[in-house]
Protein backbone atom coordinates (compact mmCIF):
# COMPACT_ATOMS: atom_id res chain seq x y z
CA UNK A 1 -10.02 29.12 44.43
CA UNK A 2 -10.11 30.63 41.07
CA UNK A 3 -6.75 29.17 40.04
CA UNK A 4 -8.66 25.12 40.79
CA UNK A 5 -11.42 26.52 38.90
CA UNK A 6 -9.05 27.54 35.77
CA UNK A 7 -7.48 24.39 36.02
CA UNK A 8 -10.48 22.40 36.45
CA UNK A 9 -11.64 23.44 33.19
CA UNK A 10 -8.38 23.20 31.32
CA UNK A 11 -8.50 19.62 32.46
CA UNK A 12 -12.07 19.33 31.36
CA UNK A 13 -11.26 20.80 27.94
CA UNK A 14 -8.21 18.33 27.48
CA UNK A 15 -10.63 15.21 28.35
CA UNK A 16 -13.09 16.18 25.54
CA UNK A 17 -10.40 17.10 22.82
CA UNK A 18 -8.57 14.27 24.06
CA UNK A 19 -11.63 11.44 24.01
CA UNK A 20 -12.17 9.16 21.55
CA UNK A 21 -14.95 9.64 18.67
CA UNK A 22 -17.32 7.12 17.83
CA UNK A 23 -16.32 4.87 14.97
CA UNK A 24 -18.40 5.72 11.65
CA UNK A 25 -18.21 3.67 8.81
CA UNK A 26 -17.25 4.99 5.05
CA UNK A 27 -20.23 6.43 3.02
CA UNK A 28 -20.56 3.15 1.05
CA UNK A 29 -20.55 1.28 3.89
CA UNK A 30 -22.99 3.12 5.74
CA UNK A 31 -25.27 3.28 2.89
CA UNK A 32 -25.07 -0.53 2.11
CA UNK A 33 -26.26 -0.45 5.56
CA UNK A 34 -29.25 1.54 5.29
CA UNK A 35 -30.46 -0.08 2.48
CA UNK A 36 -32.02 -3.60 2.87
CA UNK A 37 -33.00 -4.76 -0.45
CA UNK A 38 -31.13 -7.37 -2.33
CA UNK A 39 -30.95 -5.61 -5.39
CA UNK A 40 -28.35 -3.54 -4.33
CA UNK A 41 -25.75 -5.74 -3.73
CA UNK A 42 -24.42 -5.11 -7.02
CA UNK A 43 -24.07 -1.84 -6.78
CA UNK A 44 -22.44 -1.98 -3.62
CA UNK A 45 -19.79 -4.27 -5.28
CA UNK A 46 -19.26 -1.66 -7.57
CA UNK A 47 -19.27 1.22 -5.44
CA UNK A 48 -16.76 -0.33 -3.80
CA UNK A 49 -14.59 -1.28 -6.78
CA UNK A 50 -14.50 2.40 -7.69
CA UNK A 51 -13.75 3.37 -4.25
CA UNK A 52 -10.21 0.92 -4.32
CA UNK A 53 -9.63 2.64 -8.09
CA UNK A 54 -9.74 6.07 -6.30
CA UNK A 55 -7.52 4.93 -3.52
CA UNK A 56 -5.05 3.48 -5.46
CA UNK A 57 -5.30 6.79 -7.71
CA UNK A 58 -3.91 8.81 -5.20
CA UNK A 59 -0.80 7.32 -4.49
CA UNK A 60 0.06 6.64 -7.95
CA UNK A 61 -0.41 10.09 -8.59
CA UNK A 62 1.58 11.38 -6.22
CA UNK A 63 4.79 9.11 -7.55
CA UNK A 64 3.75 10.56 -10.50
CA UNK A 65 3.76 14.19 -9.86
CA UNK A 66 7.30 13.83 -7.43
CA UNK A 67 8.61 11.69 -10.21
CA UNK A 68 7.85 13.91 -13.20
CA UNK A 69 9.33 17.21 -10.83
CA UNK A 70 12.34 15.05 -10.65
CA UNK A 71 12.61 14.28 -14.04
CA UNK A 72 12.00 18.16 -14.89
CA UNK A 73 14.96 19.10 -12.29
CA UNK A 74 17.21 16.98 -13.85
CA UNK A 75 16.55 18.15 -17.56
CA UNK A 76 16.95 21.89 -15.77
CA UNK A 77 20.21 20.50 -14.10
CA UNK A 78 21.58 19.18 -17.45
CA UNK A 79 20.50 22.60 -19.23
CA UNK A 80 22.49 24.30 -16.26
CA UNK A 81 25.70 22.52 -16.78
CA UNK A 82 25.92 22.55 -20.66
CA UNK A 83 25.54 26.64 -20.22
CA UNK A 84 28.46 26.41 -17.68
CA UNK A 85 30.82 24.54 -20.36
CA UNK A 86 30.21 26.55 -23.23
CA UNK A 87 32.93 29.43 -23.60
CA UNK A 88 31.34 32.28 -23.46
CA UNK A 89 32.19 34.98 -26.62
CA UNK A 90 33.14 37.68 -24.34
CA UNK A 91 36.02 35.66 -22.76
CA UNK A 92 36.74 34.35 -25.92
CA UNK A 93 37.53 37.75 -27.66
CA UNK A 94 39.67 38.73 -24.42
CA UNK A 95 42.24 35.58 -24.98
């Protein structure tokens, strides 16, 4: 009997991780929302300009930041290789 109890809860604690939230809407949204007077419909038109600016933002600076580490490795790469081809003085002296 325990074991169906143990397994009745595992069950149970599946079904609540597994069930789906309520939908909420975004901060501006929900304050738009809240809000009834007509004066802030410009503000909510630029709220939500700044919001797009701020997602586009991220993206960009992601490309950005894996961009400029690729630039960096292949300046480091480049650095690399011109140490490998000059002669050295030590084997230079032994010739």
């Amino acid at each position: 009997m325990t074991k169906i109890h143990c397994l009745a809860g595992m069950l149970l604690i599946a079904a609540l991780l597994v069930a789906p939230h309520p939908a909420q809407a975004c901060p501006a949204c929900t304050e738009f929302a809240s809000s009834s007077d007509v004066d802030d419909t410009d503000n909510f038109a630029a709220a939500m300009n700044e919001s797009i600016y701020v997602m586009l933002g991220v993206p960009f600076s992601a490309l950005f930041g894996v961009g400029f580490m690729i630039y960096r490795g292949m300046k480091m790469n480049d650095q690399f290789r011109e140490g490998l081809q000059k002669p050295s003085a030590a084997c230079g002296a032994a010739n």
